[in-house]
N, C-alpha and C. Protein backbone atom coordinates (compact mmCIF):
# COMPACT_ATOMS: atom_id res chain seq x y z
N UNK A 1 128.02 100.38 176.59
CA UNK A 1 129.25 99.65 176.77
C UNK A 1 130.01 99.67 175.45
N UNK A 2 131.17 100.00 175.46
CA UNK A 2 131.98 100.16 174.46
C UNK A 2 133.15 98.74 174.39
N UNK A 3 133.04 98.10 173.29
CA UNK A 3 133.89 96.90 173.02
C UNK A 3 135.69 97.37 172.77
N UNK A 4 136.51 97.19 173.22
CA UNK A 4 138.02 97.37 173.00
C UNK A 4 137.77 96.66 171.72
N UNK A 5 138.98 97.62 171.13
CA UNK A 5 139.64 97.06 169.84
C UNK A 5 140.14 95.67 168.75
N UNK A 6 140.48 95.27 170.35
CA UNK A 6 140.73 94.04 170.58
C UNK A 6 139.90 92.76 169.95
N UNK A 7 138.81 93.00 170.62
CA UNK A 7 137.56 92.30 169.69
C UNK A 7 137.33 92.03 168.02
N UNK A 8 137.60 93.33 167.72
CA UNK A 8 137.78 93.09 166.32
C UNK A 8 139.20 92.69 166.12
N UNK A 9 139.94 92.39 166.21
CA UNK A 9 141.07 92.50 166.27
C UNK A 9 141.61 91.02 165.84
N UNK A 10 141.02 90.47 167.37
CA UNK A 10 140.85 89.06 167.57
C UNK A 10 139.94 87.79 166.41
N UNK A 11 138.98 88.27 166.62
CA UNK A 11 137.91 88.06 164.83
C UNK A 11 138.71 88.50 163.95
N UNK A 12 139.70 89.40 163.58
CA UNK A 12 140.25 89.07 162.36
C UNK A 12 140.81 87.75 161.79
N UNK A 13 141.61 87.81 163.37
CA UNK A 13 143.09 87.12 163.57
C UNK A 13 142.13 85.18 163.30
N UNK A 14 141.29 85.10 163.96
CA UNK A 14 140.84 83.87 163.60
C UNK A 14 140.24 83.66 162.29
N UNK A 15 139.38 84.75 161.71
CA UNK A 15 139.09 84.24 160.45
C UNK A 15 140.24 84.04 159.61
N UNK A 16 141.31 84.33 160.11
CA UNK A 16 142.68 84.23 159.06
C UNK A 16 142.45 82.91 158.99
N UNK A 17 143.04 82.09 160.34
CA UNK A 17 143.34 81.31 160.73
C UNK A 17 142.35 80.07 160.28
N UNK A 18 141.20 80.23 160.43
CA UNK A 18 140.15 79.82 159.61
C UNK A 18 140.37 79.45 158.57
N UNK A 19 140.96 80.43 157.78
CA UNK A 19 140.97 79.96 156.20
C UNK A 19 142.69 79.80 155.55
N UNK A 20 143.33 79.55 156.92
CA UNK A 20 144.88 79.23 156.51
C UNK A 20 144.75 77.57 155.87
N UNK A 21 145.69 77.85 155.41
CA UNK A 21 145.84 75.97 154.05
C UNK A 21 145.92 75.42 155.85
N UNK A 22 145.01 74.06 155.46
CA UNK A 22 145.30 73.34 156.65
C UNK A 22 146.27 72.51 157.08
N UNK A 23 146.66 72.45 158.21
CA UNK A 23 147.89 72.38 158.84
C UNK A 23 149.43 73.24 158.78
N UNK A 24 148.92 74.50 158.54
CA UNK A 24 150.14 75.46 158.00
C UNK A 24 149.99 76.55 158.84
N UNK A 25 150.93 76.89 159.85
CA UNK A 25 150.51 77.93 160.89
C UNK A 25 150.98 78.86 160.00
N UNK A 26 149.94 79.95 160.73
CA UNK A 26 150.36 81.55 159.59
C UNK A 26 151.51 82.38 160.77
N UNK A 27 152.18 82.65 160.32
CA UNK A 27 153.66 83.56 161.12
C UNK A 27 152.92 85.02 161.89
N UNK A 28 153.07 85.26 162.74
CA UNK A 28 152.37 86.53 163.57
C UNK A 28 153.10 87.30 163.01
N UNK A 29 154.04 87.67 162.26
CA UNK A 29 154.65 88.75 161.52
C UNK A 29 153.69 89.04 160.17
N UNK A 30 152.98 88.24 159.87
CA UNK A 30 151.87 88.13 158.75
C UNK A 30 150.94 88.85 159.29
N UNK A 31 150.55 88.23 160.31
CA UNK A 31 149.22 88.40 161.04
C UNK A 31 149.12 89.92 161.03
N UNK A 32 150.53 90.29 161.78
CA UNK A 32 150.91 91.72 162.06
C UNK A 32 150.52 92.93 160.93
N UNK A 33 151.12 92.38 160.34
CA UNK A 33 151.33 93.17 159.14
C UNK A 33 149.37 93.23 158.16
N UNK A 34 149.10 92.02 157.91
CA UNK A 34 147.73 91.99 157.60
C UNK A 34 146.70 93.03 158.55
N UNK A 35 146.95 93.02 159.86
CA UNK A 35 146.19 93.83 160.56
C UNK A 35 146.34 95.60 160.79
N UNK A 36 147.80 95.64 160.54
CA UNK A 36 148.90 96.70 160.20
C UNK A 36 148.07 97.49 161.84
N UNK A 37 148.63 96.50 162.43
CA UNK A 37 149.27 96.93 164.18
C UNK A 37 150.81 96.10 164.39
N UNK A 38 151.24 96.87 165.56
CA UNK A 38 152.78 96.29 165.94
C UNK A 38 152.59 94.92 166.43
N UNK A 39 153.69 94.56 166.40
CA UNK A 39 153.65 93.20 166.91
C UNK A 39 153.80 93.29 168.05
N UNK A 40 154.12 93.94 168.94
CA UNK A 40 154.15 94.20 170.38
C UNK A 40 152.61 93.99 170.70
N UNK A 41 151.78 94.82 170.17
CA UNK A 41 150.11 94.95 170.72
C UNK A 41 149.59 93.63 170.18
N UNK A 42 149.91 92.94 168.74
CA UNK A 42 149.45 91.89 169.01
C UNK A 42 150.03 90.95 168.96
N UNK A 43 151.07 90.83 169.71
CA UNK A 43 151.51 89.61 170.97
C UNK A 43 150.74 89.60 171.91
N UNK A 44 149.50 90.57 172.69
CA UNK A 44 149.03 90.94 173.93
C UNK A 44 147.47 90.39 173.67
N UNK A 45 146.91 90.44 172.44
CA UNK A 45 145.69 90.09 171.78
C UNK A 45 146.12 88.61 171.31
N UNK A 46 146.68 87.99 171.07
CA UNK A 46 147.21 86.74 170.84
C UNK A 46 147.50 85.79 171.83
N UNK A 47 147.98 86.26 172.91
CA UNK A 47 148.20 85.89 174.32
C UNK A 47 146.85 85.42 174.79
N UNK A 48 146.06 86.05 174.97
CA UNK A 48 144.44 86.24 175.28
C UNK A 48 144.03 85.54 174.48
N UNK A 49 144.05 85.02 173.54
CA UNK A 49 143.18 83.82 171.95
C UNK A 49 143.92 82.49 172.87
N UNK A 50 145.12 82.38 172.87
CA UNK A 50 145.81 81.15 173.42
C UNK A 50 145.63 80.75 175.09
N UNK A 51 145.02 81.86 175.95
CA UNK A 51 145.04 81.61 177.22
C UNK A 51 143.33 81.18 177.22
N UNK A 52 142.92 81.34 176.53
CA UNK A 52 141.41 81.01 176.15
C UNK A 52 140.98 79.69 174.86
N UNK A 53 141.87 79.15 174.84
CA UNK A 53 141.86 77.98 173.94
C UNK A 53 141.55 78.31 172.68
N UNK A 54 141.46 79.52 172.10
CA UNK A 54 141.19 79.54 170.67
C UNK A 54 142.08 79.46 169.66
N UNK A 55 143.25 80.05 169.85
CA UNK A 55 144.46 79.76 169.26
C UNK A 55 145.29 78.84 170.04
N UNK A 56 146.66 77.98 169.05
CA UNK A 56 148.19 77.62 169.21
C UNK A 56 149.14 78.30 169.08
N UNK A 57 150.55 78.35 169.67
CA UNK A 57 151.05 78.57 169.29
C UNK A 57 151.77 77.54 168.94
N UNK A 58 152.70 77.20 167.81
CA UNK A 58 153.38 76.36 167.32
C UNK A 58 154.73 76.89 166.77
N UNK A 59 155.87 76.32 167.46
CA UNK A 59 157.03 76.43 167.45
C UNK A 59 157.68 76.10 166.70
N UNK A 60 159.30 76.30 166.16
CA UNK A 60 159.61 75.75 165.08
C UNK A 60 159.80 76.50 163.79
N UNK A 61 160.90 76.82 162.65
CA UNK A 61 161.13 77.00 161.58
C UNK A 61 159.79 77.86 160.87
N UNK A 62 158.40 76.54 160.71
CA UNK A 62 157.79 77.06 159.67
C UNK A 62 156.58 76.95 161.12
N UNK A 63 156.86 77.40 162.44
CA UNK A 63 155.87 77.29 163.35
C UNK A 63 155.14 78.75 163.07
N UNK A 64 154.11 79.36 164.12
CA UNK A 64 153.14 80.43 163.76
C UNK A 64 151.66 79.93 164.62
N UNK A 65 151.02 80.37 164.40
CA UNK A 65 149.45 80.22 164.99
C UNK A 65 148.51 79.58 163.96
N UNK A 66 147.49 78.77 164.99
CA UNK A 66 146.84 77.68 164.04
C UNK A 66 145.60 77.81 165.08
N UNK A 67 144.14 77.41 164.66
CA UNK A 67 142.87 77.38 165.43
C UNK A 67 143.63 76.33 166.42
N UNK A 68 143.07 76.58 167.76
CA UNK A 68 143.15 75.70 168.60
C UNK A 68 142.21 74.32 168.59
N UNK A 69 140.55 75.09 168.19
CA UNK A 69 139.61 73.77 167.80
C UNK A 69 139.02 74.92 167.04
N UNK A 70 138.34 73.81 165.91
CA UNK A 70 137.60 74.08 165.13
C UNK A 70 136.56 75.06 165.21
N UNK A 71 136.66 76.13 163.94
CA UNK A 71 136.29 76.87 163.84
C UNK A 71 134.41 76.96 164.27
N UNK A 72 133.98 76.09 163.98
CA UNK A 72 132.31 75.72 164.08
C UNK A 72 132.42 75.10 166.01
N UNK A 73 133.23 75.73 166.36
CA UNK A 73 133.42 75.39 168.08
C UNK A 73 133.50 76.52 168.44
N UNK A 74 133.74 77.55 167.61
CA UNK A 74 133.82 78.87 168.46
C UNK A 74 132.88 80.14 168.30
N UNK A 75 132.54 80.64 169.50
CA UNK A 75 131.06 81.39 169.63
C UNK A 75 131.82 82.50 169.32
N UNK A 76 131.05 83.84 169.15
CA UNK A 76 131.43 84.94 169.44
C UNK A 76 131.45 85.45 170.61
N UNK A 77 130.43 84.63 172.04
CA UNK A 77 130.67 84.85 173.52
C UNK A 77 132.29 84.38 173.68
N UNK A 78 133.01 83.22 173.40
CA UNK A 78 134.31 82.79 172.87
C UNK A 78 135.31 83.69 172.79
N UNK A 79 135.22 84.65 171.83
CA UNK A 79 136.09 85.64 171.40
C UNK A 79 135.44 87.29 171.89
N UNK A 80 134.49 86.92 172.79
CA UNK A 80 134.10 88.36 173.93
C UNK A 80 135.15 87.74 174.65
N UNK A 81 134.80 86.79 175.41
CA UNK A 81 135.20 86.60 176.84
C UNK A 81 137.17 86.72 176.65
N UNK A 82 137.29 86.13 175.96
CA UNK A 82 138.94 86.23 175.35
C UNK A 82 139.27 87.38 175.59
N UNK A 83 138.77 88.34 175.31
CA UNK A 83 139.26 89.68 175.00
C UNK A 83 139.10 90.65 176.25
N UNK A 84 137.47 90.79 176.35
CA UNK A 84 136.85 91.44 177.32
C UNK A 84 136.92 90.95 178.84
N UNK A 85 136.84 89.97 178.84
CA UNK A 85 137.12 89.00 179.86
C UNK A 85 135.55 88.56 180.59
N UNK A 86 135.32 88.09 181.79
CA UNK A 86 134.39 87.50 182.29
C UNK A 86 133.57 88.40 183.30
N UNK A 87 133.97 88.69 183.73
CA UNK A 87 133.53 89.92 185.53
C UNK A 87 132.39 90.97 184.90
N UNK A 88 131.78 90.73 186.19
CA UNK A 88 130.70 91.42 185.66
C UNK A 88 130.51 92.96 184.65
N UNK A 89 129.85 93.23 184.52
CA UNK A 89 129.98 94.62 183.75
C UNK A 89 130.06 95.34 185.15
N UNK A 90 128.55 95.48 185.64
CA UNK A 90 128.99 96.47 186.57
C UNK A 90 129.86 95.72 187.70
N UNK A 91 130.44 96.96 188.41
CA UNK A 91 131.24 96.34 189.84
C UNK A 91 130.93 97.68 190.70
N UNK A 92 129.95 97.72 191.59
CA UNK A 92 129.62 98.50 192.66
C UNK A 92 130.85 98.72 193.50
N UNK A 93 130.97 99.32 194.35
CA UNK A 93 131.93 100.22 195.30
C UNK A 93 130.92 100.67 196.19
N UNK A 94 129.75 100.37 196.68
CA UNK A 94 129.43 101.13 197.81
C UNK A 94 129.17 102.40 197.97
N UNK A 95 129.37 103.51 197.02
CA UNK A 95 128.65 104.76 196.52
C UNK A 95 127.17 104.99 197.09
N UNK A 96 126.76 104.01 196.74
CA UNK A 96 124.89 104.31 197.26
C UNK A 96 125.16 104.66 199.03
N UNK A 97 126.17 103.47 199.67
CA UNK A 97 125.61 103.33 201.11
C UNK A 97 126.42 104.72 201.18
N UNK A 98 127.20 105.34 200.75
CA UNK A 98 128.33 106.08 201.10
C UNK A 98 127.30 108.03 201.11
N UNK A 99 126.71 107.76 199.69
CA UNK A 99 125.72 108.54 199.25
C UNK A 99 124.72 109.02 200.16
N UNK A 100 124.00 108.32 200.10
CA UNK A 100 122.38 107.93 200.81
C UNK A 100 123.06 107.17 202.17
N UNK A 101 123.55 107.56 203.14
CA UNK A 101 123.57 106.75 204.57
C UNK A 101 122.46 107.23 205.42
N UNK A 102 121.78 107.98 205.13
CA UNK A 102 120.67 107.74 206.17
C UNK A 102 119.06 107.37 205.28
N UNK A 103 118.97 106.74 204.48
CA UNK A 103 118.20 105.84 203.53
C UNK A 103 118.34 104.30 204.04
N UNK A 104 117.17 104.02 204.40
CA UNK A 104 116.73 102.85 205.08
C UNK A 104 116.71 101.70 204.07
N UNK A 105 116.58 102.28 202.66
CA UNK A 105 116.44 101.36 201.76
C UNK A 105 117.65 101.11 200.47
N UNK A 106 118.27 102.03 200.78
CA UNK A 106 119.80 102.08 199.67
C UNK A 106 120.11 100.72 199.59
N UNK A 107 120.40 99.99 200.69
CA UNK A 107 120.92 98.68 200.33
C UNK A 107 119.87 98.06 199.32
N UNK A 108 118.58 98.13 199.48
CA UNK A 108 117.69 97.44 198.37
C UNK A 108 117.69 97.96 197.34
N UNK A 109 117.94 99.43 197.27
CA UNK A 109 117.77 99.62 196.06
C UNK A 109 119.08 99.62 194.92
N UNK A 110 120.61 99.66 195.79
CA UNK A 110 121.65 99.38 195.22
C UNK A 110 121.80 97.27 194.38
N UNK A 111 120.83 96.95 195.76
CA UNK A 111 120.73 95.21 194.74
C UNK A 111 119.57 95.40 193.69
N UNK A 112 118.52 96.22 193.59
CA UNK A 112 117.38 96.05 192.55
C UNK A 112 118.69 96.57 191.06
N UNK A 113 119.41 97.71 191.26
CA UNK A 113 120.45 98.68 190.30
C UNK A 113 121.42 97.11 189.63
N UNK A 114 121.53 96.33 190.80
CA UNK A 114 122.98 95.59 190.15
C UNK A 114 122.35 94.52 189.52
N UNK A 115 120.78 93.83 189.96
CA UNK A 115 120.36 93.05 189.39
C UNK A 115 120.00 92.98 188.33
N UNK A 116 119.78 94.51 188.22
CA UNK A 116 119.20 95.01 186.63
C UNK A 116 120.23 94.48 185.57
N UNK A 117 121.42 95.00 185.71
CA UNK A 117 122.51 94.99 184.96
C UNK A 117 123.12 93.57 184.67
N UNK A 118 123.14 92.92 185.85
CA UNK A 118 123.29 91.16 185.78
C UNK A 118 122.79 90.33 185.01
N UNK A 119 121.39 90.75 184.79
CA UNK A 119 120.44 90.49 183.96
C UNK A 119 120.44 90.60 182.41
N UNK A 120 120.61 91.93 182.47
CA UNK A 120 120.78 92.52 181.16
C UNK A 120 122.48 91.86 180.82
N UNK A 121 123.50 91.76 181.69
CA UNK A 121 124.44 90.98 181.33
C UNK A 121 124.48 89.60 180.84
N UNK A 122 123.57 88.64 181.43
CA UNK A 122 122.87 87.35 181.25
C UNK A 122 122.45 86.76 180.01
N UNK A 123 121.57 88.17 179.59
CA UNK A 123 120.82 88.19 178.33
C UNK A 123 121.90 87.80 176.86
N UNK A 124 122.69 89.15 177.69
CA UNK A 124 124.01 89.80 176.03
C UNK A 124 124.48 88.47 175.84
N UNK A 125 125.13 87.52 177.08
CA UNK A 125 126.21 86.38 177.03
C UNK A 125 125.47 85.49 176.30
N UNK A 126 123.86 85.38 176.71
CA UNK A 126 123.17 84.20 175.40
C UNK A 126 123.09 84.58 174.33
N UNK A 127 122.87 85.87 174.59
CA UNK A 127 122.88 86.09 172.44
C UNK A 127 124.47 85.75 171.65
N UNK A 128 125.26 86.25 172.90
CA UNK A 128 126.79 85.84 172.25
C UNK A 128 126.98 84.44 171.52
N UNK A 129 126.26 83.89 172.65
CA UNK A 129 126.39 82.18 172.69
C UNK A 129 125.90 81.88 171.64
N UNK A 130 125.03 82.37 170.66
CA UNK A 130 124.01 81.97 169.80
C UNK A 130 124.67 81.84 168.55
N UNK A 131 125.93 82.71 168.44
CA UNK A 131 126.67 83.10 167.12
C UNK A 131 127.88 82.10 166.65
N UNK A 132 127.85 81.04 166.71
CA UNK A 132 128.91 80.24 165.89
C UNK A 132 129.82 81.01 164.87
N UNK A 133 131.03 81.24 165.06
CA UNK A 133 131.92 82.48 163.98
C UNK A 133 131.84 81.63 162.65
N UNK A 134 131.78 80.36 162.72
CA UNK A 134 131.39 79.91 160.99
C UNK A 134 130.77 80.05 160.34
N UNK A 135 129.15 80.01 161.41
CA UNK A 135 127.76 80.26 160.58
C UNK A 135 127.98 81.98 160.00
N UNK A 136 128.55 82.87 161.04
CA UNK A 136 128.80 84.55 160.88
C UNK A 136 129.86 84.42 159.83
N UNK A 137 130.33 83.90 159.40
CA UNK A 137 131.78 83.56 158.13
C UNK A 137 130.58 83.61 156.66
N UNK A 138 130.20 82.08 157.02
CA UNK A 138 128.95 81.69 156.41
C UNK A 138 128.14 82.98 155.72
N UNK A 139 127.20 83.36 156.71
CA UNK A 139 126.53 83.99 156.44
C UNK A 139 127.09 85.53 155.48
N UNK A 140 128.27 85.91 155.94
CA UNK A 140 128.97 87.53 155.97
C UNK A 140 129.74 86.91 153.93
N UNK A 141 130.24 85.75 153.72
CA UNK A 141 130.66 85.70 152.84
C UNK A 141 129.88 84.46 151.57
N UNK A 142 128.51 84.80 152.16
CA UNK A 142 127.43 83.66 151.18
C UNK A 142 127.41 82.20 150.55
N UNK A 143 128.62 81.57 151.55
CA UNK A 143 129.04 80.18 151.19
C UNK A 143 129.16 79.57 152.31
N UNK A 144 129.02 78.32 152.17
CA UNK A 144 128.65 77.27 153.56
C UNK A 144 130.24 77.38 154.00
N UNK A 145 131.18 76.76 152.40
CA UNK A 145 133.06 76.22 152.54
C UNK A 145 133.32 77.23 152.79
N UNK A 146 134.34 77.74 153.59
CA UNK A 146 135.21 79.03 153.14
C UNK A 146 136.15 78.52 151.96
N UNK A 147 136.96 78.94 151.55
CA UNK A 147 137.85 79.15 150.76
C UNK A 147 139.35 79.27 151.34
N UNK A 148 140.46 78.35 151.54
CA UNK A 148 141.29 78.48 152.05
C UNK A 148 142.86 79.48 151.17
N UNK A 149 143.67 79.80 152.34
CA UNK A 149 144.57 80.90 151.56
C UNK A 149 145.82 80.28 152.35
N UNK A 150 147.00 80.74 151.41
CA UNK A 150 148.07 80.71 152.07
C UNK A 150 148.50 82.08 152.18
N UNK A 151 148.26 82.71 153.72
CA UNK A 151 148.58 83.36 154.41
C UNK A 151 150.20 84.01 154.26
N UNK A 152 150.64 83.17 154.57
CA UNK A 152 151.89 83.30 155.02
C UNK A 152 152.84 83.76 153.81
N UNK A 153 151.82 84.15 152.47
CA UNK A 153 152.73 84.29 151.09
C UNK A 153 152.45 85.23 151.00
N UNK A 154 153.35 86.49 149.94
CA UNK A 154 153.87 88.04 150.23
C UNK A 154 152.10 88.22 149.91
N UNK A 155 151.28 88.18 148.91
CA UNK A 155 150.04 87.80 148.49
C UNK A 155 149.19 87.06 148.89
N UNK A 156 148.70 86.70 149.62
CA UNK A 156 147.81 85.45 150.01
C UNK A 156 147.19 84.82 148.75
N UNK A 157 147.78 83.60 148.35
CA UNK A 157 147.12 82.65 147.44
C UNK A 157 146.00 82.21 148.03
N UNK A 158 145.09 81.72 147.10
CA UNK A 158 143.92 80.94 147.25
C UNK A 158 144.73 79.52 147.41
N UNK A 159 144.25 78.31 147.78
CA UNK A 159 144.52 77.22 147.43
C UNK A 159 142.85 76.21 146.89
N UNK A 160 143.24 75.85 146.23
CA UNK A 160 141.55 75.08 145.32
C UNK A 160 141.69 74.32 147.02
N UNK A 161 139.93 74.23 146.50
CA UNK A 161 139.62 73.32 148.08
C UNK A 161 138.92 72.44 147.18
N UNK A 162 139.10 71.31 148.20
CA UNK A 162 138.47 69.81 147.64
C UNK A 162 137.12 69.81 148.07
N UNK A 163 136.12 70.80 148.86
CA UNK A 163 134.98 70.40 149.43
C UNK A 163 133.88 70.71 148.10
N UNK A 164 134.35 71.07 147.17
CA UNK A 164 133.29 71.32 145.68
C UNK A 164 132.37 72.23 145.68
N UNK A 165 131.23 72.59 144.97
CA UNK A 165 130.29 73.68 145.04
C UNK A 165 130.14 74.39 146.21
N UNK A 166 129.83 75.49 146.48
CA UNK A 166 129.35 76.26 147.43
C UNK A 166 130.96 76.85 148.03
N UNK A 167 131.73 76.64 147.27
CA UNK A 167 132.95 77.23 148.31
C UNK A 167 133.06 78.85 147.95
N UNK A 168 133.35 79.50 148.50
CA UNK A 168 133.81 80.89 148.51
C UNK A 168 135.37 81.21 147.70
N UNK A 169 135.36 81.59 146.68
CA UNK A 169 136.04 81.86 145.82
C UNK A 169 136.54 83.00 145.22
């Protein structure tokens, strides 16, 4: 199974967001440009973060995109399902009965084929579930704090964070 683009795409777009100065939406013309895709494609990947509760959009002058909830709320099953969506992997069509019509057992063996995969689908969604994108922040950049930025400047500034030792710097 091959993951769309999107995926990464999306994990960018929140770790931004993650580490935007808090309460300061970052402008999707930023976003854009940081990811250096059009803003057309990600208006379409952005759409999908907000129809899935992970992102805001916020309107207004100095409006832009902001976490919807907290970052230590969102799985990486979270930002699959966002993207990839929910439905099963496989989706049968009836091929077997169409195939094999005079096989007494196709129908059983087309449910043993889909159960397999259900399963093995079952599995992937708990390991998804397992991944908190903070602890994967955490872990990927060796500090508990992240380190917050203002985004939205030609440079992304750091801004000092008040949470003290262990911040990412």
């Amino acid at each position: 199974m091959k993951l769309k683009g999107g995926v990464e795409q999306a994990a960018c777009i929140l770790v931004i967001l993650a580490t935007q100065v808090e309460g300061q939406p970052v402008k999707s013309d930023v976003i854009s440009s940081r990811l250096h895709v059009s803003s057309s494609y990600l208006k379409k990947v952005m759409r999908k973060l907000v129809v899935h509760n992970l992102i805001k959009s916020v309107s207004g002058t100095n409006g832009g995109f902001t976490l919807a909830r907290p970052i230590e709320d969102v799985t990486a099953l979270d930002l699959f399902d966002a993207i990839e969506g929910t439905e099963d992997f496989l989706q049968l069509d009836g091929l077997f009965q169409r195939t094999f019509p005079e096989s007494k057992v196709t129908e059983i063996g087309e449910k043993v084929f889909q159960e397999s995969f259900l399963s093995a689908q079952s599995s992937y969604r708990n390991e998804l579930a397992k991944f908190p994108l903070k602890e994967m922040l955490s872990e990927i950049t060796g500090f508990e704090n992240l380190a917050l930025y203002d985004w939205n400047q030609s440079i992304a500034k750091e801004v000092s964070s008040t949470e003290g030792k262990g911040d990412a710097r």
